[in-house]
C-alpha atoms as a PDB file:
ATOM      1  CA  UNK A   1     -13.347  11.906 -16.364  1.00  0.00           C
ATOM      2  CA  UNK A   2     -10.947   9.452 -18.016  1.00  0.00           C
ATOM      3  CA  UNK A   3      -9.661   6.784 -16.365  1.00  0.00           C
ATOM      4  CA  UNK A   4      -7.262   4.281 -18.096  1.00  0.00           C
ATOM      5  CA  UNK A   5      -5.436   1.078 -16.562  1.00  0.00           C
ATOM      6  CA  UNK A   6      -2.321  -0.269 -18.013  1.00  0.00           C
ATOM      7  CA  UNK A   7      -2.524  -3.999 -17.062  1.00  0.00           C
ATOM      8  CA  UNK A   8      -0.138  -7.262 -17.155  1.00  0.00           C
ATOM      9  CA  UNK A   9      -1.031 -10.629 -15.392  1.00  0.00           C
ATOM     10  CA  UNK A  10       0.875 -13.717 -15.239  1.00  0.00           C
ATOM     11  CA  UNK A  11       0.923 -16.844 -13.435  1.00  0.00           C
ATOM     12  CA  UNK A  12       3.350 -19.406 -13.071  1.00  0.00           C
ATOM     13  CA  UNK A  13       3.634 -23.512 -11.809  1.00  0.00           C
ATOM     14  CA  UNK A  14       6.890 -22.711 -10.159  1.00  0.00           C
ATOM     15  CA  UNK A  15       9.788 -25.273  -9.651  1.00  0.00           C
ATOM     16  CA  UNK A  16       8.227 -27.547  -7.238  1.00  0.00           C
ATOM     17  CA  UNK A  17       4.844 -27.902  -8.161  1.00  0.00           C
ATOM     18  CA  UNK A  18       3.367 -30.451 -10.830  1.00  0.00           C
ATOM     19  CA  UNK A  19       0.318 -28.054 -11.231  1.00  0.00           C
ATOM     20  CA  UNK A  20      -0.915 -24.792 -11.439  1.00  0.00           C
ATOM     21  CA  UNK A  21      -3.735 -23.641  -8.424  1.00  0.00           C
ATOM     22  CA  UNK A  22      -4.013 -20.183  -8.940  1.00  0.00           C
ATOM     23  CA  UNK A  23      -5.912 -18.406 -10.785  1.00  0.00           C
ATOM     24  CA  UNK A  24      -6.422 -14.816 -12.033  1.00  0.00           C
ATOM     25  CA  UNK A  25      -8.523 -12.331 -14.543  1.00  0.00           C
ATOM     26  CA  UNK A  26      -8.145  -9.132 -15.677  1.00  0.00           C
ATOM     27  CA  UNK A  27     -11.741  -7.760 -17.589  1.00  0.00           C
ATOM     28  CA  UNK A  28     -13.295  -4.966 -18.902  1.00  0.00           C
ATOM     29  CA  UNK A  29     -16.969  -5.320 -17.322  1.00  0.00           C
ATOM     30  CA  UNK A  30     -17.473  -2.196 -20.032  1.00  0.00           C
ATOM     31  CA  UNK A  31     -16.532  -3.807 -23.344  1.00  0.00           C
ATOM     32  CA  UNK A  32     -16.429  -7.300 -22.171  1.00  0.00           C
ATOM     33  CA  UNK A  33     -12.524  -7.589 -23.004  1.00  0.00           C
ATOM     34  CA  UNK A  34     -10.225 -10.522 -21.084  1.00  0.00           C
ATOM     35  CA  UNK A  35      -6.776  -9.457 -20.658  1.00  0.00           C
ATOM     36  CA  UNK A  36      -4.694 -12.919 -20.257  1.00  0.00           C
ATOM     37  CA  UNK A  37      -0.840 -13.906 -19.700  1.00  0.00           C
ATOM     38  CA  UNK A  38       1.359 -13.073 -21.373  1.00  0.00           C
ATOM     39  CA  UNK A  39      -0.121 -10.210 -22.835  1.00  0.00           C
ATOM     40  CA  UNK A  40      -0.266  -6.599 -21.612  1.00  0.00           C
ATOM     41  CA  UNK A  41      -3.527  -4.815 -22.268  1.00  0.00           C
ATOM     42  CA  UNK A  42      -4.700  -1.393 -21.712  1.00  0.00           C
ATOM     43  CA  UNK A  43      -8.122  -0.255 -20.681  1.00  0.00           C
ATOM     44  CA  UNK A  44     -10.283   3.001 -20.830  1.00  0.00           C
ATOM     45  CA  UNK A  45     -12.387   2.542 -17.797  1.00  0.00           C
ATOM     46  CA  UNK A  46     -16.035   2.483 -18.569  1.00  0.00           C
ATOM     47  CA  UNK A  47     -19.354   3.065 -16.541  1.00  0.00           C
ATOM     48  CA  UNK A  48     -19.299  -1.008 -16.194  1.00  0.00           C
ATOM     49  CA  UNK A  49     -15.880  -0.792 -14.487  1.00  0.00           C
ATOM     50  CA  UNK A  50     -12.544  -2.988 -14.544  1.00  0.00           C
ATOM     51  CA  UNK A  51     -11.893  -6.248 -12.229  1.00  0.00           C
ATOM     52  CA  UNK A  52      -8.517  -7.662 -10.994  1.00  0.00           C
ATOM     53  CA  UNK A  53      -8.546 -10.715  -9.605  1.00  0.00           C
ATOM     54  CA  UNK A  54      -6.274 -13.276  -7.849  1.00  0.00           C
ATOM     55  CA  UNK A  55      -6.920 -16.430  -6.645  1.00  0.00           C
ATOM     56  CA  UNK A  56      -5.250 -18.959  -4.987  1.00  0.00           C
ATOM     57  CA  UNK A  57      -6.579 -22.368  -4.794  1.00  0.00           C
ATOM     58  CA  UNK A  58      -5.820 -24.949  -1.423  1.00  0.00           C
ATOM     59  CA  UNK A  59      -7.093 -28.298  -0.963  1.00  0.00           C
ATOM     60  CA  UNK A  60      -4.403 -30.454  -3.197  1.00  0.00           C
ATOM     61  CA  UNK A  61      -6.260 -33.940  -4.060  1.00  0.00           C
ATOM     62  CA  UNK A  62      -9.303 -31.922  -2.990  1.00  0.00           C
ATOM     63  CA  UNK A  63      -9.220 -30.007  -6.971  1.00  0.00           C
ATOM     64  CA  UNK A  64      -7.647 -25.971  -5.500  1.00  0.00           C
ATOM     65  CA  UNK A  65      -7.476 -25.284  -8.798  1.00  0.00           C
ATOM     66  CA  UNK A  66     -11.085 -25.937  -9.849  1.00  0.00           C
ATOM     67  CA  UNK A  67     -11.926 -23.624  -6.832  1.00  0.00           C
ATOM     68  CA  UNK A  68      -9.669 -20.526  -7.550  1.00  0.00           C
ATOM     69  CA  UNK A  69     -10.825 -20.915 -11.371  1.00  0.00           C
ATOM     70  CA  UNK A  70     -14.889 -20.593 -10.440  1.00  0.00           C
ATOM     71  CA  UNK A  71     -14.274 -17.598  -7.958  1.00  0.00           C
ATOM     72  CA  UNK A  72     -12.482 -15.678 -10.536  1.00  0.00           C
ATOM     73  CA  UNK A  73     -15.353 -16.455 -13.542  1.00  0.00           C
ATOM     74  CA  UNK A  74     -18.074 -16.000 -10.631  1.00  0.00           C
ATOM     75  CA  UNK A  75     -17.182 -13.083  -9.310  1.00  0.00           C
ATOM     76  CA  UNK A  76     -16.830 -11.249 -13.288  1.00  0.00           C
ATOM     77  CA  UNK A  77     -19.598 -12.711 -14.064  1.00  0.00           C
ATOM     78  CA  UNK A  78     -21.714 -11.490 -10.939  1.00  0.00           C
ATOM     79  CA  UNK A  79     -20.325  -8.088 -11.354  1.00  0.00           C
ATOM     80  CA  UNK A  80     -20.665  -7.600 -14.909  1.00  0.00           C
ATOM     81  CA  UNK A  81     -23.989  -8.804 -14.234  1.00  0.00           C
ATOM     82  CA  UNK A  82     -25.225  -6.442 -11.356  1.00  0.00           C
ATOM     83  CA  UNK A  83     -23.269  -3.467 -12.376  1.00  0.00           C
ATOM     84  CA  UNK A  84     -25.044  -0.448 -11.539  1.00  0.00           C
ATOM     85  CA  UNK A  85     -27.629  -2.046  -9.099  1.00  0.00           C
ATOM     86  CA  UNK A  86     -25.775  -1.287  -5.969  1.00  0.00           C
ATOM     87  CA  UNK A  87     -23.535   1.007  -4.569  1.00  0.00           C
ATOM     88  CA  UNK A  88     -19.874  -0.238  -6.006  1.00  0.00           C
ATOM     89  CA  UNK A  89     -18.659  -1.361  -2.167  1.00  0.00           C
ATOM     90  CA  UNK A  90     -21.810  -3.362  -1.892  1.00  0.00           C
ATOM     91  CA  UNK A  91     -21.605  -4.491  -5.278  1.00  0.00           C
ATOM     92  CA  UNK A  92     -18.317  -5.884  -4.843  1.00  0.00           C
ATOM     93  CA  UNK A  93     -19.315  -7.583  -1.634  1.00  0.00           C
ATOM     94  CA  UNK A  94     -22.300  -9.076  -2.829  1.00  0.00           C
ATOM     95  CA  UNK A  95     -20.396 -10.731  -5.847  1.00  0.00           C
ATOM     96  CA  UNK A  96     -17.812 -11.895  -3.371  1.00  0.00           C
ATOM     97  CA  UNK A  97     -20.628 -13.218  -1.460  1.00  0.00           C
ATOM     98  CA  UNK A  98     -21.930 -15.162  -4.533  1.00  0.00           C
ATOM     99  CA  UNK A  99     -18.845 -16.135  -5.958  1.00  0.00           C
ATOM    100  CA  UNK A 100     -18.193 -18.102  -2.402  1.00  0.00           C
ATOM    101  CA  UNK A 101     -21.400 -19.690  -2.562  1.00  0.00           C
ATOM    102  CA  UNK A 102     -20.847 -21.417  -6.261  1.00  0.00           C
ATOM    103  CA  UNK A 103     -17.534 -22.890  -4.886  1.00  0.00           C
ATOM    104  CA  UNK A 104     -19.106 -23.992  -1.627  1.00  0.00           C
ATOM    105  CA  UNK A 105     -22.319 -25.552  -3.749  1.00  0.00           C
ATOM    106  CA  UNK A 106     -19.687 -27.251  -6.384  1.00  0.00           C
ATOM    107  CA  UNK A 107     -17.826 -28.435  -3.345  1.00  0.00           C
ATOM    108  CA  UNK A 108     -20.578 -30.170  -2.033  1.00  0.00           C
ATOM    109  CA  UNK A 109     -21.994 -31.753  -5.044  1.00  0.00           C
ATOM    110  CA  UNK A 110     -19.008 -33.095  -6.223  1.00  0.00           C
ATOM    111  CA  UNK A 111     -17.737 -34.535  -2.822  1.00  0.00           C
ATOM    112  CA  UNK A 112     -14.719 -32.735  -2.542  1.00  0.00           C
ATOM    113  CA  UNK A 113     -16.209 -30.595   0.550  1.00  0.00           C
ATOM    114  CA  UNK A 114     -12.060 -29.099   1.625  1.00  0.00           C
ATOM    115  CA  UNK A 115     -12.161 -27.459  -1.770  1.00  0.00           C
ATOM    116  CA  UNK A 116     -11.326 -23.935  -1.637  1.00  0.00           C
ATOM    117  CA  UNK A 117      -9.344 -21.225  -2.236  1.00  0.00           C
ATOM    118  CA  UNK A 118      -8.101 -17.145  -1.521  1.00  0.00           C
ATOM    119  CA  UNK A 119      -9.396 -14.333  -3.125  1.00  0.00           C
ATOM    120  CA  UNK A 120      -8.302 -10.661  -3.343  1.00  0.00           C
ATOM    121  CA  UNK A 121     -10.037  -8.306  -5.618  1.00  0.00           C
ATOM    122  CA  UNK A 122      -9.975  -4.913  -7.214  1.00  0.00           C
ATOM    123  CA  UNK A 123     -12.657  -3.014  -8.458  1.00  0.00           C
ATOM    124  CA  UNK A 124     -11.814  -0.081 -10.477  1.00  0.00           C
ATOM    125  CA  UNK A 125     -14.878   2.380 -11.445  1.00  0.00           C
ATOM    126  CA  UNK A 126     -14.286   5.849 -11.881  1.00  0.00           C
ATOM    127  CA  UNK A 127     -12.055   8.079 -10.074  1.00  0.00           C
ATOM    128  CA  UNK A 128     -11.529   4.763  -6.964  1.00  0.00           C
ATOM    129  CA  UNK A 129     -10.699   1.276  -6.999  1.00  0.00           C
ATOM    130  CA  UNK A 130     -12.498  -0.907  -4.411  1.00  0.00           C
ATOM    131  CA  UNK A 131     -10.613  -3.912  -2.990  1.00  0.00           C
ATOM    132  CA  UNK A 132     -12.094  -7.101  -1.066  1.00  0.00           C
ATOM    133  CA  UNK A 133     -10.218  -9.618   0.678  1.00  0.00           C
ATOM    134  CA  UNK A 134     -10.669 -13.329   1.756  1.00  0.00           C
ATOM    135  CA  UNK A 135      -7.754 -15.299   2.934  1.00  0.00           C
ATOM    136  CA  UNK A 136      -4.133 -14.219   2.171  1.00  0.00           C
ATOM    137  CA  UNK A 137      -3.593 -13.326  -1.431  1.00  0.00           C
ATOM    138  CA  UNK A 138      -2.196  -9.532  -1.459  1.00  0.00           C
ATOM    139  CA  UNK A 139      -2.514  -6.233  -2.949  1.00  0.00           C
ATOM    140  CA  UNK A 140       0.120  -3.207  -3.121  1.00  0.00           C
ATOM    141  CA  UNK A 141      -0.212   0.142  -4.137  1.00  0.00           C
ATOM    142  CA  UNK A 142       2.929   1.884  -5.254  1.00  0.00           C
ATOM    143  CA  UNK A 143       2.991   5.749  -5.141  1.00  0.00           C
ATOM    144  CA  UNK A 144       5.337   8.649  -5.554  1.00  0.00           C
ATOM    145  CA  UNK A 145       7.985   5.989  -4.786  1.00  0.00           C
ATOM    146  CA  UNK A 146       6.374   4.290  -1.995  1.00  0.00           C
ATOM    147  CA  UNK A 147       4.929   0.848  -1.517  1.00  0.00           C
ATOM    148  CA  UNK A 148       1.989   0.016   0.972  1.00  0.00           C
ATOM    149  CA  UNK A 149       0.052  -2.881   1.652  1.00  0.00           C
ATOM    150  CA  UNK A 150      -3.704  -2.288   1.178  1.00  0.00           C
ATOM    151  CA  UNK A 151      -4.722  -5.907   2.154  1.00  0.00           C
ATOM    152  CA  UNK A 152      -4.199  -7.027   5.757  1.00  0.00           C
ATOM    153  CA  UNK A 153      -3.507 -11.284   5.530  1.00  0.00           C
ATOM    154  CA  UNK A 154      -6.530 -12.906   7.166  1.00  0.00           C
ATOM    155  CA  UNK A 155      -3.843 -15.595   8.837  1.00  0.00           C
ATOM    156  CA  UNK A 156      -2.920 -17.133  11.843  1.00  0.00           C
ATOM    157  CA  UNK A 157       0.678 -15.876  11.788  1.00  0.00           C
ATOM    158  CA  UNK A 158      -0.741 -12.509  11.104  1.00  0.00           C
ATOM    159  CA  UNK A 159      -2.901 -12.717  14.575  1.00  0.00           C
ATOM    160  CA  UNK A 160       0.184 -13.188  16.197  1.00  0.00           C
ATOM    161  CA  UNK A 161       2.342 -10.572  14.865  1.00  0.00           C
ATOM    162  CA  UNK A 162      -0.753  -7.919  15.698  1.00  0.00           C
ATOM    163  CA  UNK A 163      -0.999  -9.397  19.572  1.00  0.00           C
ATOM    164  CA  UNK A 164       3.058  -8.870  19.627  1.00  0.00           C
ATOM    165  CA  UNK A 165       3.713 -12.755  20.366  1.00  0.00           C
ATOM    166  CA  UNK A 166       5.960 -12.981  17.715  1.00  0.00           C
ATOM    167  CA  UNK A 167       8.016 -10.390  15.729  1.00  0.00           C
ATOM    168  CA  UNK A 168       7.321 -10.433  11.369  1.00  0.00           C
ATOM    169  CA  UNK A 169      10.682 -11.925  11.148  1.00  0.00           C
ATOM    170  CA  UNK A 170      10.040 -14.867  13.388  1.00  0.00           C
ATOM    171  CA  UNK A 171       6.711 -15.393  11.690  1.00  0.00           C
ATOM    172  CA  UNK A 172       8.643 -15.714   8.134  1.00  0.00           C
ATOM    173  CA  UNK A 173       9.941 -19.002  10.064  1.00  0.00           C
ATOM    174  CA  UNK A 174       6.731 -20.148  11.560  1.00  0.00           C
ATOM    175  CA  UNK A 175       5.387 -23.793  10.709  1.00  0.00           C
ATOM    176  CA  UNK A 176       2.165 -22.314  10.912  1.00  0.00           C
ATOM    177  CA  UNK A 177       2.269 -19.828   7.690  1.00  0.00           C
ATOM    178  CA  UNK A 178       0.000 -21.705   5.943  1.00  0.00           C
ATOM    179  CA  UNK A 179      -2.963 -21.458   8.064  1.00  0.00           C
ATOM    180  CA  UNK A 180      -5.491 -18.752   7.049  1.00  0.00           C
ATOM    181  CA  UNK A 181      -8.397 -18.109   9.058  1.00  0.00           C
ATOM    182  CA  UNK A 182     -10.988 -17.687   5.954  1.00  0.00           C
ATOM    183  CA  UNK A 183     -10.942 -19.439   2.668  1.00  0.00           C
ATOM    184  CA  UNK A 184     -14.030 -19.232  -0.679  1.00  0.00           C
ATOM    185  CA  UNK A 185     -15.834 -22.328  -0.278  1.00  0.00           C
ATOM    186  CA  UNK A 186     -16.922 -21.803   3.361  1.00  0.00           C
ATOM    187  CA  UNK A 187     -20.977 -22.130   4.179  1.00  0.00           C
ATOM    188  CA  UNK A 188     -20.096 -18.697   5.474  1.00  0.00           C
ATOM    189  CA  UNK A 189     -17.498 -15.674   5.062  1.00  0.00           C
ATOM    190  CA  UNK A 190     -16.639 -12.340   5.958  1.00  0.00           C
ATOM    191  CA  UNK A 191     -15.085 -10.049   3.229  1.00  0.00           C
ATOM    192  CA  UNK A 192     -12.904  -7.649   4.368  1.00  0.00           C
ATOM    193  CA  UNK A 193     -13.440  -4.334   1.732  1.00  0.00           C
ATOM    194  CA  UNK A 194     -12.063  -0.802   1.737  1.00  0.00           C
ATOM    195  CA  UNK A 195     -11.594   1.813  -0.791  1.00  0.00           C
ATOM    196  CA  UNK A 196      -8.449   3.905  -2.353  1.00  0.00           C
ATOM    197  CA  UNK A 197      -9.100   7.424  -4.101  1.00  0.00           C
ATOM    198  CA  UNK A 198      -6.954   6.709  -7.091  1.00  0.00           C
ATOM    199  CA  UNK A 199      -3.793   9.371  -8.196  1.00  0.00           C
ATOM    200  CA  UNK A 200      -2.255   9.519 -11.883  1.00  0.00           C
ATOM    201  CA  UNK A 201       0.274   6.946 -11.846  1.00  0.00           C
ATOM    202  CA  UNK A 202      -0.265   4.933  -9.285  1.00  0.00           C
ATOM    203  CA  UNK A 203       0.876   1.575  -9.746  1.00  0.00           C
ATOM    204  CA  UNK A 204      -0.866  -1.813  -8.046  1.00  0.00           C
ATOM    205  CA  UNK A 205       0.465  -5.166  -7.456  1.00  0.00           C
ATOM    206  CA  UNK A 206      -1.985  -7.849  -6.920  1.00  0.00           C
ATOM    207  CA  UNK A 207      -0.338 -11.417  -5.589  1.00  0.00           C
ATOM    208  CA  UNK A 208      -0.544 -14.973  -4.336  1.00  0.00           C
ATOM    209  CA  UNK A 209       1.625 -15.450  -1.793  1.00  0.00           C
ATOM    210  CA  UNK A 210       3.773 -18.061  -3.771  1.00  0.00           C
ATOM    211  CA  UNK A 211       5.422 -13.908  -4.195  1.00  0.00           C
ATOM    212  CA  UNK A 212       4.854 -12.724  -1.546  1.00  0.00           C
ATOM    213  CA  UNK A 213       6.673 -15.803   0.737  1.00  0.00           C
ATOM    214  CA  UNK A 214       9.570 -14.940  -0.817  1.00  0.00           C
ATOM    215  CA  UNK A 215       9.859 -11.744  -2.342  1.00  0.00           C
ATOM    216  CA  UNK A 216      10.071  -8.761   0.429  1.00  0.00           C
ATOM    217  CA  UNK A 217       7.564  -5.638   0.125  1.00  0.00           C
ATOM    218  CA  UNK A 218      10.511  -3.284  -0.448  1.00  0.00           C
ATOM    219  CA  UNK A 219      11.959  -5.368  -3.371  1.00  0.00           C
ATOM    220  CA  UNK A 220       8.314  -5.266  -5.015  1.00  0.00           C
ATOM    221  CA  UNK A 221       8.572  -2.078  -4.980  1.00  0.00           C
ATOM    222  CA  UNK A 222      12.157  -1.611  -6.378  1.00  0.00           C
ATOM    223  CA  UNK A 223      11.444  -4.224  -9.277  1.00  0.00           C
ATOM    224  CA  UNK A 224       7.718  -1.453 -10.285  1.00  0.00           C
ATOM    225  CA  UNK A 225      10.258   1.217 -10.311  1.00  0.00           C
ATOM    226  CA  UNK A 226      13.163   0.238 -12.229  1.00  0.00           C
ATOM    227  CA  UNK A 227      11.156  -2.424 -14.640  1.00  0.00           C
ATOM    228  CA  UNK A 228      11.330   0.018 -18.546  1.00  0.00           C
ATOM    229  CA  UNK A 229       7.567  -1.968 -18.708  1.00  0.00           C
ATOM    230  CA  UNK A 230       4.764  -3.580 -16.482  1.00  0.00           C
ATOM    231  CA  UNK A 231       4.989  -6.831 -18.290  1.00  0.00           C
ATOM    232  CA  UNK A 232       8.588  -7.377 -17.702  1.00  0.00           C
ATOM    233  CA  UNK A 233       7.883  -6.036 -13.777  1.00  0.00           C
ATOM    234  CA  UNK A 234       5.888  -9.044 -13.678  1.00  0.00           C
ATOM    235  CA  UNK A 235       8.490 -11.651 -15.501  1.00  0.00           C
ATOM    236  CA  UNK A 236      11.218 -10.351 -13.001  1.00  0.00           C
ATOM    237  CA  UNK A 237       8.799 -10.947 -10.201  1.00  0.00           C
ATOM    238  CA  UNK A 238       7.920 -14.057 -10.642  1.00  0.00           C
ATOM    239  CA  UNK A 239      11.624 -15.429 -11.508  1.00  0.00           C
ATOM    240  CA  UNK A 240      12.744 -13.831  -8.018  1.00  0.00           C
ATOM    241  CA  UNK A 241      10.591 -16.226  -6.686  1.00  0.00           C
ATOM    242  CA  UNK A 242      11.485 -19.277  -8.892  1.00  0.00           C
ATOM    243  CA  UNK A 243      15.431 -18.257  -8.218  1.00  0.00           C
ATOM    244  CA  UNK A 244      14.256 -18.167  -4.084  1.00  0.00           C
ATOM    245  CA  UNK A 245      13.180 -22.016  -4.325  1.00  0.00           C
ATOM    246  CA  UNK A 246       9.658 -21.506  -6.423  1.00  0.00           C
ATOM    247  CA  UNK A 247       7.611 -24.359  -4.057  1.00  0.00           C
ATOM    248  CA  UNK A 248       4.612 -22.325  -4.074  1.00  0.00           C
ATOM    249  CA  UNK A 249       2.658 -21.706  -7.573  1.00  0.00           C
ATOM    250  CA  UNK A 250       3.165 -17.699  -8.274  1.00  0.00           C
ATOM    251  CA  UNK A 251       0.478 -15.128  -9.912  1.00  0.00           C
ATOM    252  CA  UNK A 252       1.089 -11.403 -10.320  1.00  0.00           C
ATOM    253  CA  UNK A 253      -0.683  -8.777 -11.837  1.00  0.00           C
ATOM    254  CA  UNK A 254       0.829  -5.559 -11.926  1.00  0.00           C
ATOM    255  CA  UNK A 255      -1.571  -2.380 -13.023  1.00  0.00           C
ATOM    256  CA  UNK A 256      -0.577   1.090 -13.808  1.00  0.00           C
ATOM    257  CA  UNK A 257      -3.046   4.058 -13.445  1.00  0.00           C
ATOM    258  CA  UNK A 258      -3.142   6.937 -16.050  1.00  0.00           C
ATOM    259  CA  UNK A 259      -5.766   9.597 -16.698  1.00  0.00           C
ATOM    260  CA  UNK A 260      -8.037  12.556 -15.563  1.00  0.00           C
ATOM    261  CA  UNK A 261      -6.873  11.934 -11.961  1.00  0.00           C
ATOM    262  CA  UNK A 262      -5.320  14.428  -9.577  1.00  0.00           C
ATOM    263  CA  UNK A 263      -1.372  14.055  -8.921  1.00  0.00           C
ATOM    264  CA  UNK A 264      -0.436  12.917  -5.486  1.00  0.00           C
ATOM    265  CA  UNK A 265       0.276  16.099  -3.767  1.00  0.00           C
ATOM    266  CA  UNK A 266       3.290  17.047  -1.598  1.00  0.00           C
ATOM    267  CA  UNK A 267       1.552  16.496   1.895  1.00  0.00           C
ATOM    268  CA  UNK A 268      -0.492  13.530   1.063  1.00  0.00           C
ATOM    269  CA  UNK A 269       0.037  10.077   2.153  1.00  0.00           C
ATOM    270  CA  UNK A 270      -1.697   6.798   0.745  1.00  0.00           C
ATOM    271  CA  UNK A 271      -3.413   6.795   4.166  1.00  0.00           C
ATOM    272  CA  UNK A 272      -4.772   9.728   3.514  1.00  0.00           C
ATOM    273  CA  UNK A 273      -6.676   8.334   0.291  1.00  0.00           C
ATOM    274  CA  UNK A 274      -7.485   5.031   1.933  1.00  0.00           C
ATOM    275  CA  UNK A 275     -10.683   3.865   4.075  1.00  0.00           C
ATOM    276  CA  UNK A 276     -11.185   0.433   5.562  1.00  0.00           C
ATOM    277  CA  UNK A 277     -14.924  -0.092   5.265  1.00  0.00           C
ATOM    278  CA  UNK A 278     -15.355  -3.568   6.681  1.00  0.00           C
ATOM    279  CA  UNK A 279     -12.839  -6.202   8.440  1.00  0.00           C
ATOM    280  CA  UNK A 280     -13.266  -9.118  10.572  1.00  0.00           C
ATOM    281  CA  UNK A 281     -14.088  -8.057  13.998  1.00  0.00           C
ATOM    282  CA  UNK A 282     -11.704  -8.818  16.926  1.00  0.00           C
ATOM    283  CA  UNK A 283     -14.084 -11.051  18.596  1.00  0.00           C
ATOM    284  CA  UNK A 284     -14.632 -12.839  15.290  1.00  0.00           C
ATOM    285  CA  UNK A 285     -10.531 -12.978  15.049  1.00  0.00           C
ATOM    286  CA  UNK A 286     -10.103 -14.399  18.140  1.00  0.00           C
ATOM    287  CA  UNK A 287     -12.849 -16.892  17.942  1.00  0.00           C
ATOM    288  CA  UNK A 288     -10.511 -17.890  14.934  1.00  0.00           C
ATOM    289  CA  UNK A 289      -7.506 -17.643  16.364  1.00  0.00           C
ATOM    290  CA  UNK A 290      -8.907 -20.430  18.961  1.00  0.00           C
ATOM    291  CA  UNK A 291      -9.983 -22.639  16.630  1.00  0.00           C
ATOM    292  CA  UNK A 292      -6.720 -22.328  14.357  1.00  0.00           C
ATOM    293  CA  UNK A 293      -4.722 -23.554  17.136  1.00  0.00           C
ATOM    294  CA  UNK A 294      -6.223 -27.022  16.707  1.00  0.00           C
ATOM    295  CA  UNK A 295      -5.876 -27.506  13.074  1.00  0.00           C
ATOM    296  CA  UNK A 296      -3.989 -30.354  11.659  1.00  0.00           C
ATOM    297  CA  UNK A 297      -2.838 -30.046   8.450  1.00  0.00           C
ATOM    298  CA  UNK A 298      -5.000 -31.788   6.408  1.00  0.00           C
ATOM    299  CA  UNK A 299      -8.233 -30.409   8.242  1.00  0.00           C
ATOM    300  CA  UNK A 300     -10.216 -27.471   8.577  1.00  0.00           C
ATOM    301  CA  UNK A 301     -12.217 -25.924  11.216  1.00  0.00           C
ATOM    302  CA  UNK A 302     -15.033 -23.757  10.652  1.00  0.00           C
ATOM    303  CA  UNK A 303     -12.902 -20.554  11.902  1.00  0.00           C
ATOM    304  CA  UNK A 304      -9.700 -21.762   9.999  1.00  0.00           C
ATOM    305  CA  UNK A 305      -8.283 -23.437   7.662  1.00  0.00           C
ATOM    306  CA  UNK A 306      -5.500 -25.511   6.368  1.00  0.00           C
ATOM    307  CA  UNK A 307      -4.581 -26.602   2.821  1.00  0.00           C
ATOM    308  CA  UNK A 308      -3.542 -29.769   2.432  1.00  0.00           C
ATOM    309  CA  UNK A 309      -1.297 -28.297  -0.021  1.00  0.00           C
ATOM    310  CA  UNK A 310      -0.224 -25.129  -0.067  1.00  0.00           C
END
């Protein structure tokens, strides 16, 4: 089976900003080939595998940058390395894994201990894509017209739109947007991972939410669709957000799907291709949810945290 990945990624200070925290790769694992901004680069997907990345660093003063820049290199480097040693879900978790514990050792030895940063990941080997989660960073599939969500944001905000105490637009409002309940550079995390069987032509977006604050899902989805390329998808993304106010830094990769793959049939639904294989538990989320509501913003908690610049 041939699998091939049509892939742009770009990342961008914003208007506000005087530096850039995110951070993002795009590798072949197979032929050890970096795809990097602004260039669009297409891949034949090899028994190694493809990564997609995006990071987004937190701590200000506290070096976010430095963070979100050693989970992306960790976690290609820890999957190029054990590639073919585990089961891909457990692969991708255990370089997650890893990839947290470098930032949380370089946190500690340099003194800056609030360093840290989001991560959402794809992992594209064969005929699926595996995708792991910490923190708030996004990723969209688009297919046969349709956009869905395949991350779920590990986030206060998010808590309490899923207990009904607040409606999604009323959280769009909320002071509290910035606090996410798990962050790279913790002693400990869970990673949230699940698993897409992959259709010709299926389209992902990958995020920080510098987009995703201010672009809506349905306008991703409008921009993938009527862009005549992915790169220029990705330019028109990112100056939505820049024309919206641009205070947030803004990364987007956006990666179309071609190959050996089966259509997406009449009857079928993304659901119907998509398993959740680990999330945080609901005791676990409302342990967090308790300790959230007594974070300041320039402190953390060991279930939450809160940039001090975000």
């Amino acid at each position: 089976m041939t699998v091939r990945l049509t892939v742009s990624g770009r990342s961008d200070t914003g208007r506000v900003r005087t530096k850039n925290e995110d951070s993002f790769v795009v590798a072949d694992l197979t032929g050890g080939k970096l795809a990097g901004q602004p260039d669009m680069t297409r891949f034949e997907v090899g028994d190694r595998g493809v990564l997609l990345a995006v990071s987004d660093g937190m701590g200000g003063e506290k070096a976010g940058e430095v963070a979100s820049a050693l989970v992306v290199q960790s976690l290609e480097r820890g999957l190029a390395e054990m590639a073919g040693r585990l089961p891909d879900d457990a692969l991708l978790e255990q370089a997650v894994m890893n990839a947290n514990r470098t930032v949380w050792e370089a946190a500690h030895a340099s003194g800056r201990e609030k360093m840290g940063a989001t991560l959402t990941a794809l992992y594209v080997h064969g005929s699926m894509v595996h995708i792991a989660e910490v923190g708030d960073s996004r990723a969209f599939v688009v297919r046969g017209g349709t956009i869905q969500q395949v991350t779920r944001d590990q986030s206060y905000v998010q808590l309490l739109i899923e207990a009904g105490a607040v409606s999604p637009e009323a959280a769009e409002h909320s002071p509290m947007r910035g606090v996410i309940l798990q962050a790279m550079g913790r002693e400990a995390v869970r990673v949230a991972l699940g698993r897409l069987e992959l259709r010709r032509k299926d389209c992902f977006v990958l995020c920080s939410d510098g987009l995703s604050n201010k672009v809506a899902t349905e306008e991703i989805r409008d921009v993938i669709l009527a862009a005549p390329s992915l790169d220029e998808a990705c330019v028109r993304l990112i100056d939505m957000a820049n024309q919206r106010g641009g205070e947030d830094n803004i990364t987007v990769i956006v990666a179309g799907v071609s190959g050996d793959l089966p259509a997406m049939s009449g009857a079928e639904t993304i659901d119907d291709t998509w398993q959740v294989l680990k999330e945080r538990s609901a005791a676990r989320q409302r342990s967090a949810l308790r300790a959230s509501q007594e974070v300041t913003p320039r402190s953390c908690t060991q279930g939450a945290w809160r940039p001090a610049h975000r």
